[in-house]
PDB file of N, CA and C in Angstrom:
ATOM      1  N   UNK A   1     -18.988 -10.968  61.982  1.00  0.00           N
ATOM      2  CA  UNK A   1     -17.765 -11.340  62.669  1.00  0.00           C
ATOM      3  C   UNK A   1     -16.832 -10.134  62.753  1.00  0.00           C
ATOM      4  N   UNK A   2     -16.937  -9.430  61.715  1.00  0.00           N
ATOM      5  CA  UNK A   2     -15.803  -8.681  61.616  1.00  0.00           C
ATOM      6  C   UNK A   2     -16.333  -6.957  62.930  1.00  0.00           C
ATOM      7  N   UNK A   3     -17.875  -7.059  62.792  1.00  0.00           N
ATOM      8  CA  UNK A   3     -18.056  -5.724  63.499  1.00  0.00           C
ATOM      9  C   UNK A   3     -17.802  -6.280  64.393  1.00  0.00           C
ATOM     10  N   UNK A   4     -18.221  -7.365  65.181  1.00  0.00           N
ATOM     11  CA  UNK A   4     -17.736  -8.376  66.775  1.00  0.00           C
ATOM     12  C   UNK A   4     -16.237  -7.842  67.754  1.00  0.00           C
ATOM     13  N   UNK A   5     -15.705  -7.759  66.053  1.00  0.00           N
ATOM     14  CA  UNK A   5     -14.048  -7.722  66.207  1.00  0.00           C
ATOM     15  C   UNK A   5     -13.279  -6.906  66.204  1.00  0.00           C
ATOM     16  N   UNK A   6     -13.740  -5.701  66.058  1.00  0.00           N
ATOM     17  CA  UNK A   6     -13.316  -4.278  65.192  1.00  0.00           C
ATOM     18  C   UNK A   6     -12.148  -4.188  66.233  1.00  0.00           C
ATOM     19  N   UNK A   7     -12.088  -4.389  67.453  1.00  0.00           N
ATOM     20  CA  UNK A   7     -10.939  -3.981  68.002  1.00  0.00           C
ATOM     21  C   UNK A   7     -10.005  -5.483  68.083  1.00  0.00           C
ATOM     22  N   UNK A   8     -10.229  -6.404  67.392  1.00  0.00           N
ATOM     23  CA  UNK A   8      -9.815  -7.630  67.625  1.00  0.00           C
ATOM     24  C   UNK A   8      -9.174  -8.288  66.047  1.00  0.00           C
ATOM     25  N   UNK A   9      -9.156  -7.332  64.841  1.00  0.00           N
ATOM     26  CA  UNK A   9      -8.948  -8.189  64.080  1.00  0.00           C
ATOM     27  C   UNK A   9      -7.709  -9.078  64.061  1.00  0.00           C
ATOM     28  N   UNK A  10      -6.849  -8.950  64.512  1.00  0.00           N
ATOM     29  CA  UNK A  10      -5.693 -10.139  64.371  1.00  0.00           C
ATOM     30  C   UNK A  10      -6.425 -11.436  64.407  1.00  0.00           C
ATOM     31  N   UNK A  11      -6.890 -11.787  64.733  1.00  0.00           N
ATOM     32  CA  UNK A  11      -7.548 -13.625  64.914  1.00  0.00           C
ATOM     33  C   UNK A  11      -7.939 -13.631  63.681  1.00  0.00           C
ATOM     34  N   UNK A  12      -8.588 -12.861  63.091  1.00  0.00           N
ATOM     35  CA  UNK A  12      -9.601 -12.985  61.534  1.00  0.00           C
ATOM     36  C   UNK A  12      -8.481 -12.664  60.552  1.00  0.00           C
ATOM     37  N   UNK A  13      -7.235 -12.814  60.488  1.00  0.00           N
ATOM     38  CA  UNK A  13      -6.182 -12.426  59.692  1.00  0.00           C
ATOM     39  C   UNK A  13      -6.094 -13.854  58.889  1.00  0.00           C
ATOM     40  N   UNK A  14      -5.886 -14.945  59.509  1.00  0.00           N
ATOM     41  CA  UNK A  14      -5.671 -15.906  58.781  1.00  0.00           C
ATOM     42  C   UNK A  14      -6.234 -16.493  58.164  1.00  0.00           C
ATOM     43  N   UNK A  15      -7.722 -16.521  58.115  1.00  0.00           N
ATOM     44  CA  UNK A  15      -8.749 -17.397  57.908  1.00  0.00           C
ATOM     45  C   UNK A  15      -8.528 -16.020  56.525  1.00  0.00           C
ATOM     46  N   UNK A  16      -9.020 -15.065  56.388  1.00  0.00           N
ATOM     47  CA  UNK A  16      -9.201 -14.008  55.654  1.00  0.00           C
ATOM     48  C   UNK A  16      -8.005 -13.757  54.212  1.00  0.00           C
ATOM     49  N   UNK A  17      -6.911 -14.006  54.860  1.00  0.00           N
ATOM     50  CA  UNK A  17      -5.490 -14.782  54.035  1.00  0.00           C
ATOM     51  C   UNK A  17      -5.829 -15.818  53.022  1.00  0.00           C
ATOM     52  N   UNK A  18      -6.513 -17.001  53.904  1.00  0.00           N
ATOM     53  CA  UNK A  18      -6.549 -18.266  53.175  1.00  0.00           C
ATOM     54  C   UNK A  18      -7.680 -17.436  52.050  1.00  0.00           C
ATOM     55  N   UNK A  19      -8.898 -16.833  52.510  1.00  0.00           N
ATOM     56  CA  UNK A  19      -9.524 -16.438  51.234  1.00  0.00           C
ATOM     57  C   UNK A  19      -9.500 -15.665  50.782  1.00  0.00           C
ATOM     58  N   UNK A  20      -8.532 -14.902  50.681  1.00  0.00           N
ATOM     59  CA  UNK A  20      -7.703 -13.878  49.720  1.00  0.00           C
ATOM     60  C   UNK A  20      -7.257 -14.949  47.978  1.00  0.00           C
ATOM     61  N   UNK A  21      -6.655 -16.272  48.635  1.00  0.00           N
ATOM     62  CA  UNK A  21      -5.942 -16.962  47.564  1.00  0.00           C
ATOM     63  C   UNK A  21      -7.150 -17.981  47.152  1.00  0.00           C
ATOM     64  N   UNK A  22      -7.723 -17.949  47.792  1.00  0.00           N
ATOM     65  CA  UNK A  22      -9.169 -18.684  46.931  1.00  0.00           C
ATOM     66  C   UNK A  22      -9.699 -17.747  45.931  1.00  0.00           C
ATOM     67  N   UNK A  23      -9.847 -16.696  45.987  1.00  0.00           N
ATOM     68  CA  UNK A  23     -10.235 -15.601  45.443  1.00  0.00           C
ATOM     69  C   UNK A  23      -9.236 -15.468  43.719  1.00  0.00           C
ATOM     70  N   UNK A  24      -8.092 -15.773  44.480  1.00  0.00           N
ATOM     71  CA  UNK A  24      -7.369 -15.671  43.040  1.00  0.00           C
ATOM     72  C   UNK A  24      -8.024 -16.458  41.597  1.00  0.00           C
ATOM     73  N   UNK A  25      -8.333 -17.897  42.038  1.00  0.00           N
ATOM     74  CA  UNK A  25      -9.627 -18.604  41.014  1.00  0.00           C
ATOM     75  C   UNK A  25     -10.383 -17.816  40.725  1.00  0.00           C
ATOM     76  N   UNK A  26     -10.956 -17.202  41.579  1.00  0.00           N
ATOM     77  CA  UNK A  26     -12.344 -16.446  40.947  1.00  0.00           C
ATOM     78  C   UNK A  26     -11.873 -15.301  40.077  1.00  0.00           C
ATOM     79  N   UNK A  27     -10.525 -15.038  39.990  1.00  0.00           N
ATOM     80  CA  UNK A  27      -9.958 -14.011  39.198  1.00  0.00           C
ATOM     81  C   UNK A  27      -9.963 -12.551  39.483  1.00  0.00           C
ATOM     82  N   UNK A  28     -10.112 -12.456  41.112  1.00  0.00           N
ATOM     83  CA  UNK A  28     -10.012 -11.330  41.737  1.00  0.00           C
ATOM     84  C   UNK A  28      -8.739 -10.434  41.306  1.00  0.00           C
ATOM     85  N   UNK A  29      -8.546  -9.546  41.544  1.00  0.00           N
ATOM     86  CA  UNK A  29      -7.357  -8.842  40.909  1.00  0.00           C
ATOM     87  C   UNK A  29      -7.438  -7.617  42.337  1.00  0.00           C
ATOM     88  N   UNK A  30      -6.279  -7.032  42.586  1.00  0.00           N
ATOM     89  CA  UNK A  30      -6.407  -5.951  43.504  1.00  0.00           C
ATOM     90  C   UNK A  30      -7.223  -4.882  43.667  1.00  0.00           C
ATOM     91  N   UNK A  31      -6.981  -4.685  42.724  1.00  0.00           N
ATOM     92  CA  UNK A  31      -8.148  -3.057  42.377  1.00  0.00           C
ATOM     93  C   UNK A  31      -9.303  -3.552  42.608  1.00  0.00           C
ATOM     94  N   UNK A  32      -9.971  -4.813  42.769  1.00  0.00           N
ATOM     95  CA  UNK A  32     -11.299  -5.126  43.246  1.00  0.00           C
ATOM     96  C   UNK A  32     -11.895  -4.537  44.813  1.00  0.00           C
ATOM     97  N   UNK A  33     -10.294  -4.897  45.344  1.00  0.00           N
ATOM     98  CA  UNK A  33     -10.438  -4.367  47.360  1.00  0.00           C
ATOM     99  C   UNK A  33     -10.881  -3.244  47.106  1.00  0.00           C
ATOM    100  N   UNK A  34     -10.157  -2.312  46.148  1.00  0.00           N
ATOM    101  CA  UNK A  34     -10.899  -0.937  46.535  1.00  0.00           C
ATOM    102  C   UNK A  34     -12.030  -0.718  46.070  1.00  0.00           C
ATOM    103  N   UNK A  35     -11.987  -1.476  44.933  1.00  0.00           N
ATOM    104  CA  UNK A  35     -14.123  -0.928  44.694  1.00  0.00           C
ATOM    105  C   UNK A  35     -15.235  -1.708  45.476  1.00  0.00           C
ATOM    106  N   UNK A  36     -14.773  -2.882  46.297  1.00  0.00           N
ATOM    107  CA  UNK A  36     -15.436  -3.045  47.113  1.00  0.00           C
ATOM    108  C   UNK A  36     -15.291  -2.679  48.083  1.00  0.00           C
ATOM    109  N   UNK A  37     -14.382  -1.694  49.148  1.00  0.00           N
ATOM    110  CA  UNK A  37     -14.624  -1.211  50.145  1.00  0.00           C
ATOM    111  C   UNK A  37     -14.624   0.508  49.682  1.00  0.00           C
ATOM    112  N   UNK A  38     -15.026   0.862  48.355  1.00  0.00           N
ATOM    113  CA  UNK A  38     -15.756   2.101  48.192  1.00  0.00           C
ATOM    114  C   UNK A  38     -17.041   1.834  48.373  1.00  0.00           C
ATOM    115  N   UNK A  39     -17.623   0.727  47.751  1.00  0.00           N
ATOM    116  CA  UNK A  39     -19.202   0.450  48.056  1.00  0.00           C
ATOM    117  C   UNK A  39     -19.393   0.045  48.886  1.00  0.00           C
ATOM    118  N   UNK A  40     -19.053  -0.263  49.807  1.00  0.00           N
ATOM    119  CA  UNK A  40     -19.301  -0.275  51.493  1.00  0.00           C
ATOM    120  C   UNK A  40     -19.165   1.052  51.912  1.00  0.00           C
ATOM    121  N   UNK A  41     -18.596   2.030  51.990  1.00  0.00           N
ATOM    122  CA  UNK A  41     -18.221   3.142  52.097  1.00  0.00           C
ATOM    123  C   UNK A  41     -19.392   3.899  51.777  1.00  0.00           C
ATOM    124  N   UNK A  42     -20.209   3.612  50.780  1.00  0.00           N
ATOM    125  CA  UNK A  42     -20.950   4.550  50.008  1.00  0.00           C
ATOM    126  C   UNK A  42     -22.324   3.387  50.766  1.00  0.00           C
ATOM    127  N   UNK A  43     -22.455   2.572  51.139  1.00  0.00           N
ATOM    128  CA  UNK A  43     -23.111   2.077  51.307  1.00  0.00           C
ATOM    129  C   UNK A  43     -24.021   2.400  52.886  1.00  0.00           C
ATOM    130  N   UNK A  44     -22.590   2.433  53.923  1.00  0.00           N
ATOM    131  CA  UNK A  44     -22.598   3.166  55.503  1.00  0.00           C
ATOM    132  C   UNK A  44     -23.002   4.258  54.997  1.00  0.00           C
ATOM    133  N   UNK A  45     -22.746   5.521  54.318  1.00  0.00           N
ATOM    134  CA  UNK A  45     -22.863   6.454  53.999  1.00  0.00           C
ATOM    135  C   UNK A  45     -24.667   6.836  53.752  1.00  0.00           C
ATOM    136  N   UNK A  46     -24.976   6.048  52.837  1.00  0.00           N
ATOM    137  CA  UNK A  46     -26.705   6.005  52.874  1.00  0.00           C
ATOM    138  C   UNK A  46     -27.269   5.664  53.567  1.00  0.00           C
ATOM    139  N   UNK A  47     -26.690   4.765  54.749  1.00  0.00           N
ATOM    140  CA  UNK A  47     -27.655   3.997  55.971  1.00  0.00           C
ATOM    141  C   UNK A  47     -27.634   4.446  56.938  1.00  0.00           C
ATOM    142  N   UNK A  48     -26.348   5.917  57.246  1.00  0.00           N
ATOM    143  CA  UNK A  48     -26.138   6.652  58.406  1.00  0.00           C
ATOM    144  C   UNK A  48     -26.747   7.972  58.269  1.00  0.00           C
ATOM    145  N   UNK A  49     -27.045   8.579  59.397  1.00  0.00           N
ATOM    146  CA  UNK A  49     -26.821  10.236  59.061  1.00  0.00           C
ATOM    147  C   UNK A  49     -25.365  10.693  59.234  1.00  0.00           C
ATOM    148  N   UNK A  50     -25.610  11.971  60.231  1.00  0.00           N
ATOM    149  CA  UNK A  50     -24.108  12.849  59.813  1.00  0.00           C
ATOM    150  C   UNK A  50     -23.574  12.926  61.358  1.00  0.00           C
ATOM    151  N   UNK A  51     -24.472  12.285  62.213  1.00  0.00           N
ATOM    152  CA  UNK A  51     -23.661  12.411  63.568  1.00  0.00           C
ATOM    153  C   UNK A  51     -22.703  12.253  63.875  1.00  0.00           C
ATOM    154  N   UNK A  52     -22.186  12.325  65.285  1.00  0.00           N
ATOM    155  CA  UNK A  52     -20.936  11.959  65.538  1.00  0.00           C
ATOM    156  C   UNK A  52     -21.019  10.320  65.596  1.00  0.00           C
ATOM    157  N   UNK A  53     -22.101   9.527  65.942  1.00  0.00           N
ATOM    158  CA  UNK A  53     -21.703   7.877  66.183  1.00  0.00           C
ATOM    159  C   UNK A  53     -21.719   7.403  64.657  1.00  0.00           C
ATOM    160  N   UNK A  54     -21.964   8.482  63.989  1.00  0.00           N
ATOM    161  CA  UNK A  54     -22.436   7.523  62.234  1.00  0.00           C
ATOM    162  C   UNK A  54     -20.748   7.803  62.123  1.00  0.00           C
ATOM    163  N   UNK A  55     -20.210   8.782  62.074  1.00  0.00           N
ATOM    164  CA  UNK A  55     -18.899   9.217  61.363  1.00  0.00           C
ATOM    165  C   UNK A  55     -17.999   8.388  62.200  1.00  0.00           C
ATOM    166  N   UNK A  56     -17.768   7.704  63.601  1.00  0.00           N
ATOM    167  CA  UNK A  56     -17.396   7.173  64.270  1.00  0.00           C
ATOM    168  C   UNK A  56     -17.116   5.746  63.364  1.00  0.00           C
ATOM    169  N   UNK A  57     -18.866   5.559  63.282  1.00  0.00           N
ATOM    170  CA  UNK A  57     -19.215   3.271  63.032  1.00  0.00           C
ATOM    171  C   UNK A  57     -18.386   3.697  61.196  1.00  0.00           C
ATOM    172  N   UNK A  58     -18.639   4.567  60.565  1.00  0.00           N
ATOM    173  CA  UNK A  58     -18.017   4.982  58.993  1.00  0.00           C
ATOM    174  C   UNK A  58     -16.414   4.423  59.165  1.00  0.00           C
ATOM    175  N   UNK A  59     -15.658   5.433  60.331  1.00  0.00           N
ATOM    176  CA  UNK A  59     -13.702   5.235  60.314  1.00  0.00           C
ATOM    177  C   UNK A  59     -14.520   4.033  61.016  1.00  0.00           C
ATOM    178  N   UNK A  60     -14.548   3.471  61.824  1.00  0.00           N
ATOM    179  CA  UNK A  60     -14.387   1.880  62.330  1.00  0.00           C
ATOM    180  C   UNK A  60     -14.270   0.966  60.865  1.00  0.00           C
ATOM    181  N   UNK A  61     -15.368   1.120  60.136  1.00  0.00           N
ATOM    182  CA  UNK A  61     -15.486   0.341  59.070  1.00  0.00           C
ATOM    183  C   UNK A  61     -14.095   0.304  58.319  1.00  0.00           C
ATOM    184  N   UNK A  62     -13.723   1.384  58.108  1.00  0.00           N
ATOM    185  CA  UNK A  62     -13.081   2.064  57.203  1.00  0.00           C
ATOM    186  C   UNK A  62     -11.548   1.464  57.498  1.00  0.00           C
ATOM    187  N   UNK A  63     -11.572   1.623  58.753  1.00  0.00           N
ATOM    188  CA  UNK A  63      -9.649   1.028  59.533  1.00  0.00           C
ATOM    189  C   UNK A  63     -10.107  -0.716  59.365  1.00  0.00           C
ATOM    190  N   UNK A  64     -11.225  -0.773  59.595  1.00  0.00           N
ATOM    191  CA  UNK A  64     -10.959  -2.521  59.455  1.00  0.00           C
ATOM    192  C   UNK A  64     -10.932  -2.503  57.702  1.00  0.00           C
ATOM    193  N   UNK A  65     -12.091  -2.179  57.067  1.00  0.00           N
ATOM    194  CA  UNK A  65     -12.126  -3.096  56.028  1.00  0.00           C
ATOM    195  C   UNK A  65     -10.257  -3.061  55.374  1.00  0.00           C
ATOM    196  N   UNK A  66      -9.642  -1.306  55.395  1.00  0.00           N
ATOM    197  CA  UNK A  66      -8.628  -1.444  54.790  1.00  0.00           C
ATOM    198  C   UNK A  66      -7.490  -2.809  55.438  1.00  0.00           C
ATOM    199  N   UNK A  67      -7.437  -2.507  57.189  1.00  0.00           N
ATOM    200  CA  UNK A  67      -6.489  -3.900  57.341  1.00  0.00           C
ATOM    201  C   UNK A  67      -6.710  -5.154  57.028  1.00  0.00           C
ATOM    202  N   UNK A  68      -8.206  -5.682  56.448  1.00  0.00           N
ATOM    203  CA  UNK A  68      -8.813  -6.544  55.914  1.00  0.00           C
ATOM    204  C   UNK A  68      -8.381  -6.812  54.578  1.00  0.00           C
ATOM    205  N   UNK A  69      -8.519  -6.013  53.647  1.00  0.00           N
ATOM    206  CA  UNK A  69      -7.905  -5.878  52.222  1.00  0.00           C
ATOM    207  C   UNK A  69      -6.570  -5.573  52.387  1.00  0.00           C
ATOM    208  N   UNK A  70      -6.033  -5.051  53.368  1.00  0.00           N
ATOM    209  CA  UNK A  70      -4.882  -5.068  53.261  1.00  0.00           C
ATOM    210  C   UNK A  70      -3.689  -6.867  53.026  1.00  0.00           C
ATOM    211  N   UNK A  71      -4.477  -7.283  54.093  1.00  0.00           N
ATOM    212  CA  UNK A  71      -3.822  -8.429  54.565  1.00  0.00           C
ATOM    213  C   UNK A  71      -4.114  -9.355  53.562  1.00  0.00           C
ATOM    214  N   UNK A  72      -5.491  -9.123  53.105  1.00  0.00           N
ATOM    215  CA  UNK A  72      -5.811 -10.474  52.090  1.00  0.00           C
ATOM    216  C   UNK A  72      -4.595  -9.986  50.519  1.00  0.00           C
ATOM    217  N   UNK A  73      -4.662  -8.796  50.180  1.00  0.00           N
ATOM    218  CA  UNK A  73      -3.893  -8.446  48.967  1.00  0.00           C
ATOM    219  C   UNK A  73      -2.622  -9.185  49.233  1.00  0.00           C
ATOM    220  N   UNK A  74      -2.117  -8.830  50.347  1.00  0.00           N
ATOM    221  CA  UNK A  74      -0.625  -8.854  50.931  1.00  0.00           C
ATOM    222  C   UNK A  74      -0.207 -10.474  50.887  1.00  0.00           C
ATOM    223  N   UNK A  75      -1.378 -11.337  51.310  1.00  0.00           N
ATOM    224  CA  UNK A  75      -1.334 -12.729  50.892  1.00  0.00           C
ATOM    225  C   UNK A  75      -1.582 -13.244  49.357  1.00  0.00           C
ATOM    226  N   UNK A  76      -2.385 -12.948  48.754  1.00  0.00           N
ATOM    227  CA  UNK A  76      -2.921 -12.801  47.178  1.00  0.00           C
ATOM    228  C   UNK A  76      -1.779 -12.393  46.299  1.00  0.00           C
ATOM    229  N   UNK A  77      -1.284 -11.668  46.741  1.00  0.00           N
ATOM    230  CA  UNK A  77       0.054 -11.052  45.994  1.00  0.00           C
ATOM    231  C   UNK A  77       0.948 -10.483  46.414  1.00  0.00           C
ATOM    232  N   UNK A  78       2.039 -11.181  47.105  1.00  0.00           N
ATOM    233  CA  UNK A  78       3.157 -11.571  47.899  1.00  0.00           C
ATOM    234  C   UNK A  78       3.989 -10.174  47.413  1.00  0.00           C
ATOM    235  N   UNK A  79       4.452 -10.778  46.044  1.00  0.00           N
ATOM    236  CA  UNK A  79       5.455  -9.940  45.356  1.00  0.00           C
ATOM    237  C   UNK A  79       4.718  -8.339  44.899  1.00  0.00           C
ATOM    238  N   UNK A  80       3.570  -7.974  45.104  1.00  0.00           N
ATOM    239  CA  UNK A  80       3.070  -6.482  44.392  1.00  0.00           C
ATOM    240  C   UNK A  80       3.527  -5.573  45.580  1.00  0.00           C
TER     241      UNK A  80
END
């Protein structure tokens, strides 16, 4: 959904919100966003080479997953 969307995420904001605070049960904590979108990071990184479309689909990933974690933190924890 989310590669579908890369130029579209606003629609996937809310749904992504709501499971930001589901997440809080599971005892997610912030610092989780970033070690999971380092291992995605590291993950594109082994599945690409060094071209220009790999380093391209890498920042695509990279601008979504952060407005992704961004938005879910930002809901998850209002006041941080």
């Amino acid at each position: 959904v989310v590669v579908a969307n890369l130029d579209h995420l606003e629609p996937l904001l809310p749904p992504v919100q709501q499971l930001a605070v589901r997440h809080l049960d599971w005892g997610v904590r912030p610092e989780h966003y970033d070690l999971v979108g380092e291992a995605l990071m590291q993950t594109l990184g082994v599945g690409s080479g060094q071209d220009s479309a790999s380093v391209e689909l890498r920042e695509a990933w990279r601008v979504a997953y952060t407005a992704l974690a961004d938005a879910m933190k930002a809901a998850a924890y209002p006041a941080a």
